[in-house]
N, C-alpha and C. Protein backbone atom coordinates (compact mmCIF):
# COMPACT_ATOMS: atom_id res chain seq x y z
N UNK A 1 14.83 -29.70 89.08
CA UNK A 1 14.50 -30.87 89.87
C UNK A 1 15.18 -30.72 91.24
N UNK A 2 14.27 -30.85 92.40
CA UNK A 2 14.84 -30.93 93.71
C UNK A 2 15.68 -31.91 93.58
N UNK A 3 16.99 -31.68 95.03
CA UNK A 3 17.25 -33.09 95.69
C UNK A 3 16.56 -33.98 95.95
N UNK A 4 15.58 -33.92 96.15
CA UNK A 4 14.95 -34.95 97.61
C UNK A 4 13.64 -35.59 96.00
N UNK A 5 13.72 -34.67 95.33
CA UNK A 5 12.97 -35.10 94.12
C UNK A 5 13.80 -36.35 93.02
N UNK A 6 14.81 -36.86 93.29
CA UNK A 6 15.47 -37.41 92.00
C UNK A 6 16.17 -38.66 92.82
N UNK A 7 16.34 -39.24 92.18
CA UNK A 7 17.25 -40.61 92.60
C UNK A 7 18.10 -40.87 92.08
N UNK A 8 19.41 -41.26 92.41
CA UNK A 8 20.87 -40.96 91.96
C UNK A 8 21.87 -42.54 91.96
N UNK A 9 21.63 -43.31 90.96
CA UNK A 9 22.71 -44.63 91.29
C UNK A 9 24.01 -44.50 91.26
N UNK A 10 24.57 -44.91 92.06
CA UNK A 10 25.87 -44.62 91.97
C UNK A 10 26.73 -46.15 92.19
N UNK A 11 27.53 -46.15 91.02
CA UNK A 11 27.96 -47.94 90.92
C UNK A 11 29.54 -47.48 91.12
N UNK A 12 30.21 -48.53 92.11
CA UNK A 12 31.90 -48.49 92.19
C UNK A 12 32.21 -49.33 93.09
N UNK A 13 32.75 -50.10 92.31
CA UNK A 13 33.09 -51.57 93.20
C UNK A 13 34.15 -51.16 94.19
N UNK A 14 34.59 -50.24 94.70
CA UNK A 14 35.70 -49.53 95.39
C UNK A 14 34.70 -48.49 96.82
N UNK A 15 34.71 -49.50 97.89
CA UNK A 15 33.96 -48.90 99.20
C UNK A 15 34.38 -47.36 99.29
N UNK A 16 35.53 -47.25 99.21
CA UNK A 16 35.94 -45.71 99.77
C UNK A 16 35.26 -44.71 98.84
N UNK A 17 35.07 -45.26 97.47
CA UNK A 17 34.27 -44.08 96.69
C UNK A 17 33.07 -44.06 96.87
N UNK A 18 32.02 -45.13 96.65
CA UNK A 18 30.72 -44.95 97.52
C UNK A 18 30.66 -44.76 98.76
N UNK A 19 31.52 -44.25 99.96
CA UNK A 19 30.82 -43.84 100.69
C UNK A 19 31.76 -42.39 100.44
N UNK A 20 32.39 -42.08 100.17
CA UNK A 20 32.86 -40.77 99.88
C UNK A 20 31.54 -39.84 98.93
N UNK A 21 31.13 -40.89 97.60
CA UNK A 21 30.14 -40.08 96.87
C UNK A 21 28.83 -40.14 98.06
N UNK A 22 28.72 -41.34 98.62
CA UNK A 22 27.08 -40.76 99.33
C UNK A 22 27.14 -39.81 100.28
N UNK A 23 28.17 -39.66 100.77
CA UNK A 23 28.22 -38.56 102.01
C UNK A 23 28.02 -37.41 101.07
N UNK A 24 28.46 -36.77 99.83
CA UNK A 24 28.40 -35.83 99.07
C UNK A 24 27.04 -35.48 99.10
N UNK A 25 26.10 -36.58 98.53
CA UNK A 25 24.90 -36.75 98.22
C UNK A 25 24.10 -36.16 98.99
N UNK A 26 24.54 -37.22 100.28
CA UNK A 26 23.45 -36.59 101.33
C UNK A 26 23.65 -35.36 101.91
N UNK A 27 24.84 -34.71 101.95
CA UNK A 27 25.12 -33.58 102.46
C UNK A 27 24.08 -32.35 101.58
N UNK A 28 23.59 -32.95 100.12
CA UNK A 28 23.22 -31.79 99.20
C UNK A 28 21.42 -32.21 99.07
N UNK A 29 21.20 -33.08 99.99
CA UNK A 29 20.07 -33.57 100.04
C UNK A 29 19.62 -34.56 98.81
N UNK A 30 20.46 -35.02 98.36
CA UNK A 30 19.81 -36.08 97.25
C UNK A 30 19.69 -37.51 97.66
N UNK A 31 18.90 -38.49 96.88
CA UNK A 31 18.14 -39.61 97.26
C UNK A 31 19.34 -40.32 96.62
N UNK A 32 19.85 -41.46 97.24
CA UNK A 32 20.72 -42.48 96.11
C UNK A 32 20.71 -43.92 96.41
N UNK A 33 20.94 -44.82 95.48
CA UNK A 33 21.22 -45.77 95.96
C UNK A 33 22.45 -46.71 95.75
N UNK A 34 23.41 -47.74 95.63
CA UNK A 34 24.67 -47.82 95.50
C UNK A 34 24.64 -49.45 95.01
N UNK A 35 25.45 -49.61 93.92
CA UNK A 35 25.60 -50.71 93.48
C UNK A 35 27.51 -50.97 93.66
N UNK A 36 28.04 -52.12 93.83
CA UNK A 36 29.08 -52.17 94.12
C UNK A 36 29.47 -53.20 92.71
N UNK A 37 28.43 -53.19 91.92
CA UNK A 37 29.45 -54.35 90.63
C UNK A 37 28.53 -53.74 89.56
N UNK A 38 28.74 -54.20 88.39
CA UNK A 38 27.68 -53.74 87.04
C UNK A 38 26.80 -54.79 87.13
N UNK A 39 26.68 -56.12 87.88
CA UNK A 39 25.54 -56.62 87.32
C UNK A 39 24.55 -56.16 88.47
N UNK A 40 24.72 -55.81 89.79
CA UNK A 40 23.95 -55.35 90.64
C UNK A 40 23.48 -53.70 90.64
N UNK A 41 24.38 -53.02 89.57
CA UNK A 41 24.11 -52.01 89.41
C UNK A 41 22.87 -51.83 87.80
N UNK A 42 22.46 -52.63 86.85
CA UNK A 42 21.78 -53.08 86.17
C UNK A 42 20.38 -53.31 86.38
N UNK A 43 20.13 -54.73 87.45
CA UNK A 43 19.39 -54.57 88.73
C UNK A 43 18.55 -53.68 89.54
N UNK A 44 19.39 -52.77 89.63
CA UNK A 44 18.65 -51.64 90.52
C UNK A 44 18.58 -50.59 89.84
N UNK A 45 18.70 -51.09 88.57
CA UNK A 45 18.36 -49.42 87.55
C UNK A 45 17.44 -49.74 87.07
N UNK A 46 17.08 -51.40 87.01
CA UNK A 46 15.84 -52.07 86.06
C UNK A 46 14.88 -51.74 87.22
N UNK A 47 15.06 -52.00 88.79
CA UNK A 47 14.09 -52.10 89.62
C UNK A 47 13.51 -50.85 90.19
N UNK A 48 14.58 -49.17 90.01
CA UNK A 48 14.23 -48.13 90.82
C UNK A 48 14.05 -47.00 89.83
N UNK A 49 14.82 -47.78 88.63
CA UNK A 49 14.73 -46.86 87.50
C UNK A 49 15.01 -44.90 87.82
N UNK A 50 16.48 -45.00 88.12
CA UNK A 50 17.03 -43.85 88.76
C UNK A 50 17.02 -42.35 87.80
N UNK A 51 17.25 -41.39 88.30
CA UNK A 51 16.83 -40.34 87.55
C UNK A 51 18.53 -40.11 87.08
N UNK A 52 19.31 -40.04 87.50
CA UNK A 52 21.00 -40.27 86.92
C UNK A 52 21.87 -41.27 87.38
N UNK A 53 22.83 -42.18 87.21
CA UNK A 53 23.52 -43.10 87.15
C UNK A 53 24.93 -42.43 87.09
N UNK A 54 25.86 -42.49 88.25
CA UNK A 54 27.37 -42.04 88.38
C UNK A 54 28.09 -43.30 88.21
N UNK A 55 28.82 -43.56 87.35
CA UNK A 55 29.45 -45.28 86.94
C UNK A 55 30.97 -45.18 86.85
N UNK A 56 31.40 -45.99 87.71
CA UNK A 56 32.45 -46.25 87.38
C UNK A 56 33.18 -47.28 86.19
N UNK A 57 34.02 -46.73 85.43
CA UNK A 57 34.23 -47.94 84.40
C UNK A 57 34.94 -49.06 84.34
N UNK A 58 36.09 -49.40 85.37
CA UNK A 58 36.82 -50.29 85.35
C UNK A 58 36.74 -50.95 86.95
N UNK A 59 35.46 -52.07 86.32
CA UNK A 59 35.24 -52.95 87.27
C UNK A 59 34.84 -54.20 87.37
N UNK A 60 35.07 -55.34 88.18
CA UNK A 60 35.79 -56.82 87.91
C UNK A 60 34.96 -57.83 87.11
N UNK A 61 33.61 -57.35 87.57
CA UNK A 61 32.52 -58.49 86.93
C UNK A 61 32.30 -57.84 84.95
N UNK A 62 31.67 -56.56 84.93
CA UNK A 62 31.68 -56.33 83.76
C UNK A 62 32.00 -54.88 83.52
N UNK A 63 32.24 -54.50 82.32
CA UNK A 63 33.00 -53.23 82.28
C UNK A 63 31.35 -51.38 82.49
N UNK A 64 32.00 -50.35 83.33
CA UNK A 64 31.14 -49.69 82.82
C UNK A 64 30.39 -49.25 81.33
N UNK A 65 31.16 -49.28 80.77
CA UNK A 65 31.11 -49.16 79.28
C UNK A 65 29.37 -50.35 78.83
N UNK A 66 29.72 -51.45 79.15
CA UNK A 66 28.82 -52.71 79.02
C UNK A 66 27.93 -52.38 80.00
N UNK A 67 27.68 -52.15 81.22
CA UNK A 67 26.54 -51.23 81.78
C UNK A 67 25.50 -50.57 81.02
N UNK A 68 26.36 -49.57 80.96
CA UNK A 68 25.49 -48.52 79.83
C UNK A 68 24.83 -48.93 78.21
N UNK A 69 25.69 -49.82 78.45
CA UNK A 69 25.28 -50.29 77.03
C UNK A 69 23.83 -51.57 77.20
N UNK A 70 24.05 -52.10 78.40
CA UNK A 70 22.69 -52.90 78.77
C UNK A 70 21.61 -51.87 79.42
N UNK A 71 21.70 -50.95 80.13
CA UNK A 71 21.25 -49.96 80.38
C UNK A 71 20.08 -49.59 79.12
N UNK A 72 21.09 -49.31 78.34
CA UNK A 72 20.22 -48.22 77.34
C UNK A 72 19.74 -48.98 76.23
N UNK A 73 19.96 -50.16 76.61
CA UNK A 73 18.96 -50.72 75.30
C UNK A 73 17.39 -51.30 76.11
N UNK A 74 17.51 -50.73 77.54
CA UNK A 74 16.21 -51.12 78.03
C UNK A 74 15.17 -50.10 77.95
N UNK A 75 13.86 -50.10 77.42
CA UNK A 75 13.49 -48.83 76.87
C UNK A 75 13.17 -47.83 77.94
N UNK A 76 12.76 -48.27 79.16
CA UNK A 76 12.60 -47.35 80.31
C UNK A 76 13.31 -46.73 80.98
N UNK A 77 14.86 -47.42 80.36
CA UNK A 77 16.11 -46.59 80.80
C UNK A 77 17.22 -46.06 79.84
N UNK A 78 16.76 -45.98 78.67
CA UNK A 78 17.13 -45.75 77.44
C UNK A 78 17.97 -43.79 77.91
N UNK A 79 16.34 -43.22 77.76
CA UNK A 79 17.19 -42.06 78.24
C UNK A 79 17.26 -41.19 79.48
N UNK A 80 18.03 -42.11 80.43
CA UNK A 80 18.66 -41.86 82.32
C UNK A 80 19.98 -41.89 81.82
N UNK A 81 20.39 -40.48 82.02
CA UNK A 81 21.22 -39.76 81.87
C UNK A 81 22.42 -40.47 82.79
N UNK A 82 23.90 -41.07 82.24
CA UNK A 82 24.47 -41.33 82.82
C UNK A 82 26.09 -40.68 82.60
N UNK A 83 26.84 -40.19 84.12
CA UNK A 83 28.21 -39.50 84.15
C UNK A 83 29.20 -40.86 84.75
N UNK A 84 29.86 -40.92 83.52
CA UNK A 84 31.10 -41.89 84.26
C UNK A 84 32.15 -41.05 84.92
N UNK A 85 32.37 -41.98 85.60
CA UNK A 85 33.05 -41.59 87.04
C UNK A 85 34.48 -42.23 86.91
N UNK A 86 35.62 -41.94 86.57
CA UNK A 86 36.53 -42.78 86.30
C UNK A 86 37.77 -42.35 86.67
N UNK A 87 38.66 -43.49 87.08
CA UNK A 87 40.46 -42.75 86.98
C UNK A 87 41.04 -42.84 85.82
N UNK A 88 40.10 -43.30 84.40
CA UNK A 88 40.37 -43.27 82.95
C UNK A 88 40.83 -41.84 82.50
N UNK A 89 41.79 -40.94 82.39
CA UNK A 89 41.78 -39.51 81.91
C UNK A 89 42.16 -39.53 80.53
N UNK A 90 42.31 -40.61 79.56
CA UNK A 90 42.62 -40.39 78.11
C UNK A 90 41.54 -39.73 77.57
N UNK A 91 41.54 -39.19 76.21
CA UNK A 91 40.67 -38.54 75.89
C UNK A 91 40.29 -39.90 75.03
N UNK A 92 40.92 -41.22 74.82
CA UNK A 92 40.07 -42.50 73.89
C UNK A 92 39.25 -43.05 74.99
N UNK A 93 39.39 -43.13 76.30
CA UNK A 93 38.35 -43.67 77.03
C UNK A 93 37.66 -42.50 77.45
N UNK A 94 37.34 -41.06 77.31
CA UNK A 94 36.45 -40.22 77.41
C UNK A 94 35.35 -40.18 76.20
N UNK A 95 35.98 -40.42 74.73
CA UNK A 95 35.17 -40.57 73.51
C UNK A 95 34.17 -41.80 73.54
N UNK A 96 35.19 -42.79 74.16
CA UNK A 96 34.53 -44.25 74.38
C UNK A 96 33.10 -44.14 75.31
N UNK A 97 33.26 -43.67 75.98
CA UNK A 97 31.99 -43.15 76.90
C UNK A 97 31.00 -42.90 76.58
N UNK A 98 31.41 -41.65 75.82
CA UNK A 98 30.61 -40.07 74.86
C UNK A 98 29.64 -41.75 73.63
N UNK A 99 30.59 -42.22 73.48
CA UNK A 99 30.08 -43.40 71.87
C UNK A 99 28.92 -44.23 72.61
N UNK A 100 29.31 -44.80 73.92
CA UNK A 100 28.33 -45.93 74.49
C UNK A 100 26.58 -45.04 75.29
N UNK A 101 27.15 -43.49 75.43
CA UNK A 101 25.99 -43.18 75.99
C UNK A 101 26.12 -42.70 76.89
N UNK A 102 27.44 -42.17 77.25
CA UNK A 102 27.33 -41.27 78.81
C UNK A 102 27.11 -40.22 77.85
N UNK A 103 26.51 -38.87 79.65
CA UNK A 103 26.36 -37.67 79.22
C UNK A 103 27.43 -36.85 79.07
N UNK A 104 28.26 -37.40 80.67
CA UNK A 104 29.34 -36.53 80.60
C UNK A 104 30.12 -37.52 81.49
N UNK A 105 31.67 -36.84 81.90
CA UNK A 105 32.59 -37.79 81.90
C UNK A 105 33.86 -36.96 83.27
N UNK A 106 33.47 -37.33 84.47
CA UNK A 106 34.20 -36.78 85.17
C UNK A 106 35.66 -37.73 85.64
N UNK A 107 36.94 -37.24 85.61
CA UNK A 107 38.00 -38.10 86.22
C UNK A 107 38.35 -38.23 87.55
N UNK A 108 38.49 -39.35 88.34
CA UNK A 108 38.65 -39.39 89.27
C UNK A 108 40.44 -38.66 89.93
N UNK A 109 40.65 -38.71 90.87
CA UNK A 109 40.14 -37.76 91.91
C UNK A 109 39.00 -36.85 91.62
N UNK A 110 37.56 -36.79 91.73
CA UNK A 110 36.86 -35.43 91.66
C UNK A 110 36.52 -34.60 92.43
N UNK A 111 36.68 -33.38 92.02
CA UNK A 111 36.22 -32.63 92.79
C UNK A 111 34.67 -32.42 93.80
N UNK A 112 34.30 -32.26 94.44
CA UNK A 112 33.36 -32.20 94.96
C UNK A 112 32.23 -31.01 94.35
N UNK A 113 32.99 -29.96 94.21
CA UNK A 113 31.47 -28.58 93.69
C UNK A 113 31.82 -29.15 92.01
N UNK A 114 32.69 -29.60 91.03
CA UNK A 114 32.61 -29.88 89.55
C UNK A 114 31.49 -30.70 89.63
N UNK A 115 31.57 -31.61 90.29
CA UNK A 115 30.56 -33.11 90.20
C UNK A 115 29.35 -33.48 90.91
N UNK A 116 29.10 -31.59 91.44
CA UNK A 116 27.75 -31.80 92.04
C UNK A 116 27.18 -30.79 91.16
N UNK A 117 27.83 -29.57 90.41
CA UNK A 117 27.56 -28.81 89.51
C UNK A 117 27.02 -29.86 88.36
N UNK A 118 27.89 -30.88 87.62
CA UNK A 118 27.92 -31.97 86.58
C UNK A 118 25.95 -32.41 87.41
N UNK A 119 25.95 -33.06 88.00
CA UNK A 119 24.95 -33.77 88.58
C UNK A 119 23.72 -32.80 88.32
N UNK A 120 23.60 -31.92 89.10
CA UNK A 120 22.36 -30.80 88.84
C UNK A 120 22.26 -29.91 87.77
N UNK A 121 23.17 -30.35 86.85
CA UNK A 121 23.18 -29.57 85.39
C UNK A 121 22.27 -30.50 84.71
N UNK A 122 22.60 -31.98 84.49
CA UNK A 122 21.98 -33.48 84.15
C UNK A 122 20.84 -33.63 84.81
N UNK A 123 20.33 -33.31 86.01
CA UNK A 123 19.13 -33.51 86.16
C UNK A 123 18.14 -32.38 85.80
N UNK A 124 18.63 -31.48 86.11
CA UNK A 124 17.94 -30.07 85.30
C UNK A 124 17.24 -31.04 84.10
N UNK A 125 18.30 -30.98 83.21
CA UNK A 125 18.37 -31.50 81.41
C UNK A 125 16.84 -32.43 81.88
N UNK A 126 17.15 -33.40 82.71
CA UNK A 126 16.41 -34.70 82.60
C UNK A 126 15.11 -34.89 82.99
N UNK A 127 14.66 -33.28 83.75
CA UNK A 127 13.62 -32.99 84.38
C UNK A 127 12.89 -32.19 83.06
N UNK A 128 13.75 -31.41 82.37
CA UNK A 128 13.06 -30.47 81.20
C UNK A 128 12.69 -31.18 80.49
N UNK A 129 13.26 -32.73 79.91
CA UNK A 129 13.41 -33.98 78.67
C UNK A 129 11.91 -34.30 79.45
N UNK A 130 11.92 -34.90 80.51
CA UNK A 130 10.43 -35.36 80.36
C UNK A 130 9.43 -34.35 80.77
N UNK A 131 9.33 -33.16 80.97
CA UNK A 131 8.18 -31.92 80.76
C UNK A 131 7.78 -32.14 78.92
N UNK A 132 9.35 -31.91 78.08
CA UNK A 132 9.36 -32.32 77.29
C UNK A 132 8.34 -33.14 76.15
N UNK A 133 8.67 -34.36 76.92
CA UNK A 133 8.25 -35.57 76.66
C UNK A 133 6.76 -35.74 77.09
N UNK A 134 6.71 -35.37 77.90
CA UNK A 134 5.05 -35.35 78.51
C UNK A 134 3.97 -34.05 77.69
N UNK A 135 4.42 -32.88 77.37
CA UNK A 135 3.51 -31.94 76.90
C UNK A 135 3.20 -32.79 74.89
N UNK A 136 4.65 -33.66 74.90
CA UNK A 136 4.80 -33.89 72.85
C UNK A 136 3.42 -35.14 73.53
N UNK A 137 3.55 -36.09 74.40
CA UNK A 137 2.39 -36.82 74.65
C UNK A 137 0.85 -36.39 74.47
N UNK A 138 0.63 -34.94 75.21
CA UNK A 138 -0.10 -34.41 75.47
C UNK A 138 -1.14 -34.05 73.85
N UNK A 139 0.49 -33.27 72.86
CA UNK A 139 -0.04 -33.05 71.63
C UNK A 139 -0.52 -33.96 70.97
N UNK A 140 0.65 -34.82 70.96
CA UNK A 140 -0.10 -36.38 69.78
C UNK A 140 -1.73 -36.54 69.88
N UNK A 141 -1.83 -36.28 71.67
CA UNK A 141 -3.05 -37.05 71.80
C UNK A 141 -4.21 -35.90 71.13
N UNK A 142 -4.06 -34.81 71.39
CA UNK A 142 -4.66 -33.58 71.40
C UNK A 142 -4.85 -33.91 69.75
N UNK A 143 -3.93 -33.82 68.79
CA UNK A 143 -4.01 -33.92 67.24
C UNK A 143 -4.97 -35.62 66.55
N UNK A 144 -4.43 -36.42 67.40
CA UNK A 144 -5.46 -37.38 67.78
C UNK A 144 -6.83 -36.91 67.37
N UNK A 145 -7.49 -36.40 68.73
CA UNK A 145 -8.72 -36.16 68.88
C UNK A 145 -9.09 -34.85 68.26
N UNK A 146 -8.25 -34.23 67.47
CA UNK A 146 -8.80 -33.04 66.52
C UNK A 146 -9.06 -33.73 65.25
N UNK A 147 -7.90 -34.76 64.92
CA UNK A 147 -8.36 -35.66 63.48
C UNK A 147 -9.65 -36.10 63.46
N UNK A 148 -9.86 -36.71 64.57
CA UNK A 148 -11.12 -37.52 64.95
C UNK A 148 -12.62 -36.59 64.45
N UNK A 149 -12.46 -35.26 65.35
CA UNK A 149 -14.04 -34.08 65.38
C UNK A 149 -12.98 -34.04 64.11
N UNK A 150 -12.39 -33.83 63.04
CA UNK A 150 -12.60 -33.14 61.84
C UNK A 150 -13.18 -34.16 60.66
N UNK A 151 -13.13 -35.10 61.15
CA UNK A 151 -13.33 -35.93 60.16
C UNK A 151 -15.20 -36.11 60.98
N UNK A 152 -15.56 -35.76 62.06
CA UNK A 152 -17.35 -35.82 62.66
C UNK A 152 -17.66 -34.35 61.71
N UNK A 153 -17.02 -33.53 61.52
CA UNK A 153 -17.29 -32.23 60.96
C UNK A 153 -17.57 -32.49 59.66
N UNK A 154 -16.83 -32.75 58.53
CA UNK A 154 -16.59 -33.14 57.45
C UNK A 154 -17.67 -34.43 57.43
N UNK A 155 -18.38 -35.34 58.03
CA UNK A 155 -19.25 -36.38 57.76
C UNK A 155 -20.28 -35.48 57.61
N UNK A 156 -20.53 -34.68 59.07
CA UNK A 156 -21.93 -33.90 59.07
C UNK A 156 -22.20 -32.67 57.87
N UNK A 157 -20.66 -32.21 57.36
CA UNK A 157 -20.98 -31.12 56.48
C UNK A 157 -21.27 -31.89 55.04
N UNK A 158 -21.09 -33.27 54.81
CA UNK A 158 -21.72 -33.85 53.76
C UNK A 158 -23.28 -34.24 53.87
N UNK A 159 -23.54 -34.70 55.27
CA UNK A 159 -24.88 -35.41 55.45
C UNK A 159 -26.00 -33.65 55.29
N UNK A 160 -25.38 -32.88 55.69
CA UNK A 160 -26.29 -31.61 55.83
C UNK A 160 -26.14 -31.01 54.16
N UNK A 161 -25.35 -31.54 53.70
CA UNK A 161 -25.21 -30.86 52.36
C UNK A 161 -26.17 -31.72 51.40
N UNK A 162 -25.93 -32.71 51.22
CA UNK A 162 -26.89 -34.31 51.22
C UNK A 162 -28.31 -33.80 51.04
N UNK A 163 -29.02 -33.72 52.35
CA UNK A 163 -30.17 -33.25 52.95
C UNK A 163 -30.66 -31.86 52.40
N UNK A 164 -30.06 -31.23 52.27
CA UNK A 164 -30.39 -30.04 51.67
C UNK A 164 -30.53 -29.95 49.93
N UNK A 165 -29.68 -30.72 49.64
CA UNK A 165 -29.84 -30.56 47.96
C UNK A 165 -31.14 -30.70 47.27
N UNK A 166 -32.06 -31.94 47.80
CA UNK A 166 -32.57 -32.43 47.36
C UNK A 166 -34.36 -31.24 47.15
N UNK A 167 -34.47 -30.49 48.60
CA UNK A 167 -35.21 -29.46 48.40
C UNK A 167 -34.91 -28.16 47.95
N UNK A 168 -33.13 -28.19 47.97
CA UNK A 168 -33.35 -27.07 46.56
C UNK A 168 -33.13 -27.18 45.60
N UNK A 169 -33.19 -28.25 44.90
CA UNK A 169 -32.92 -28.60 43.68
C UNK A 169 -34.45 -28.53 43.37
N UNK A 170 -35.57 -28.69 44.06
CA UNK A 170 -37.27 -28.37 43.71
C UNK A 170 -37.15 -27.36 43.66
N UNK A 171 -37.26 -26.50 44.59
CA UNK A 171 -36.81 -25.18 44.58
C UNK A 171 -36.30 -24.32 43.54
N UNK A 172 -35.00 -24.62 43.30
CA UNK A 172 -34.33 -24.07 41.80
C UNK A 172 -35.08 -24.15 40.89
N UNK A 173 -36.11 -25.41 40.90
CA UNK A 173 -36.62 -25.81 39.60
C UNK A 173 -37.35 -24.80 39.31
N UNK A 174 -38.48 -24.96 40.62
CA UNK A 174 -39.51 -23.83 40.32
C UNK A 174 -39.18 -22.60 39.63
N UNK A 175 -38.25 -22.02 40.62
CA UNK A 175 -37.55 -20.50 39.98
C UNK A 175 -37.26 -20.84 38.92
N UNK A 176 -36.96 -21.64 38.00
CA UNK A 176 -36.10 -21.77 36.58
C UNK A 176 -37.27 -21.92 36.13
N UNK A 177 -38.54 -22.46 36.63
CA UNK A 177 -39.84 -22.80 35.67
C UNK A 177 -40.48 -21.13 35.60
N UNK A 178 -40.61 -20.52 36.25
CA UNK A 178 -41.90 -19.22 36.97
C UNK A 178 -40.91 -18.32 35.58
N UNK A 179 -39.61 -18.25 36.06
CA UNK A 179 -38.61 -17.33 35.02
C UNK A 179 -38.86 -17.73 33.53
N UNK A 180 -38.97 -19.20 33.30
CA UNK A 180 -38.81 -18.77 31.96
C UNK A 180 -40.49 -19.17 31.60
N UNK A 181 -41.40 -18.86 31.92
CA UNK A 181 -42.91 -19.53 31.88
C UNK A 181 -43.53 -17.57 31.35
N UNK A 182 -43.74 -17.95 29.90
CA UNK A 182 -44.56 -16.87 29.91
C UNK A 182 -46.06 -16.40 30.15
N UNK A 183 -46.37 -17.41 30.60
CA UNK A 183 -48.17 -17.44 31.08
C UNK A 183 -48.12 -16.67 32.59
N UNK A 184 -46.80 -16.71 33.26
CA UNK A 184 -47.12 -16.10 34.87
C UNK A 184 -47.07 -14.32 34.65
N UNK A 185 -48.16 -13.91 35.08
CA UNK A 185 -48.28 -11.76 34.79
C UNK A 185 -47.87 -11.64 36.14
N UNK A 186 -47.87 -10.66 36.39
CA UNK A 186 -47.59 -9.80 37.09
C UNK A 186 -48.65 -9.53 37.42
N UNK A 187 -49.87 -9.56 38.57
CA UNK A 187 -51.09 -9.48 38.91
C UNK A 187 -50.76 -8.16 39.83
């Protein structure tokens, strides 16, 4: 997936990190847009429906954790791949993450090439998930419409079987009559 192909939310109630992450962004050519709380970041995932979500977790209105978790019970955003973004470094608030539905889990201070590597690894994933997702569409429908002609096949190979019996079953007769009829010579 290109940059300029994907859309990138990025939620952190903390100015210096959104504009620190969008300058990243734009420097690598990616599309983003920026939520500064979880309920405005919710909002604009329901309204733009982003191709990855960078979240921060500890923030005033509701927790990232509860994000993701309203996030992903919406079915169109169920699976948009999301990396929390956090100054959390325990490994119980990294599991906690991993449990609610992030993909992956970067600690703040971040690095700049880890978390643009992290980013275009996740959209890769998220670009293959719906090729994915779109060719298994493709089949259903395809097996669909093969059920369909097998079952037009199977009608017609009864109606033609049907149709046919009935003149060779005269047919047979005859031969079963001529065979066992000793009055017919051989002229």
């Amino acid at each position: 997936m290109k940059p300029k192909e994907s859309l990138i939310l990025i939620v952190d109630d903390t100015p210096a990190n959104l504009r620190l992450l969008s300058h990243v962004l734009t420097k690598e050519g990616y599309e983003y847009i920026e939520a500064s709380n979880g309920h405005e970041a919710i909002e604009l995932a329901k309204k733009h429906e982003p191709d990855l979500i960078l979240l921060d977790i500890m923030m005033p209105d509701i927790s990232g954790f509860e994000v993701v978790k309203r996030i992903k019970s919406n079915q169109l955003l169920e699976d948009t791949p999301v990396i929390f973004l956090s100054s959390l470094s325990d490994t119980e608030d990294k599991v906690q993450g991993f449990k609610y539905g992030g993909v992956d889990y970067i600690t703040k201070p971040f690095q700049k090439e880890e978390t643009l590597a992290r980013i275009k690894t996740h959209l890769q994933i998220r670009s293959l998930q719906k090729q994915l997702n779109e060719r298994i569409k493709i089949l259903r429908e395809r097996e669909i419409e093969l059920s369909r002609l097998n079952q037009k096949k199977d009608d017609l190979v009864r109606t033609v079987s049907h149709d046919i019996k009935n003149p060779l079953t005269g047919i047979i007769g005859l031969v079963k009559l001529m065979r066992d009829s000793n009055k017919i010579t051989a002229e």
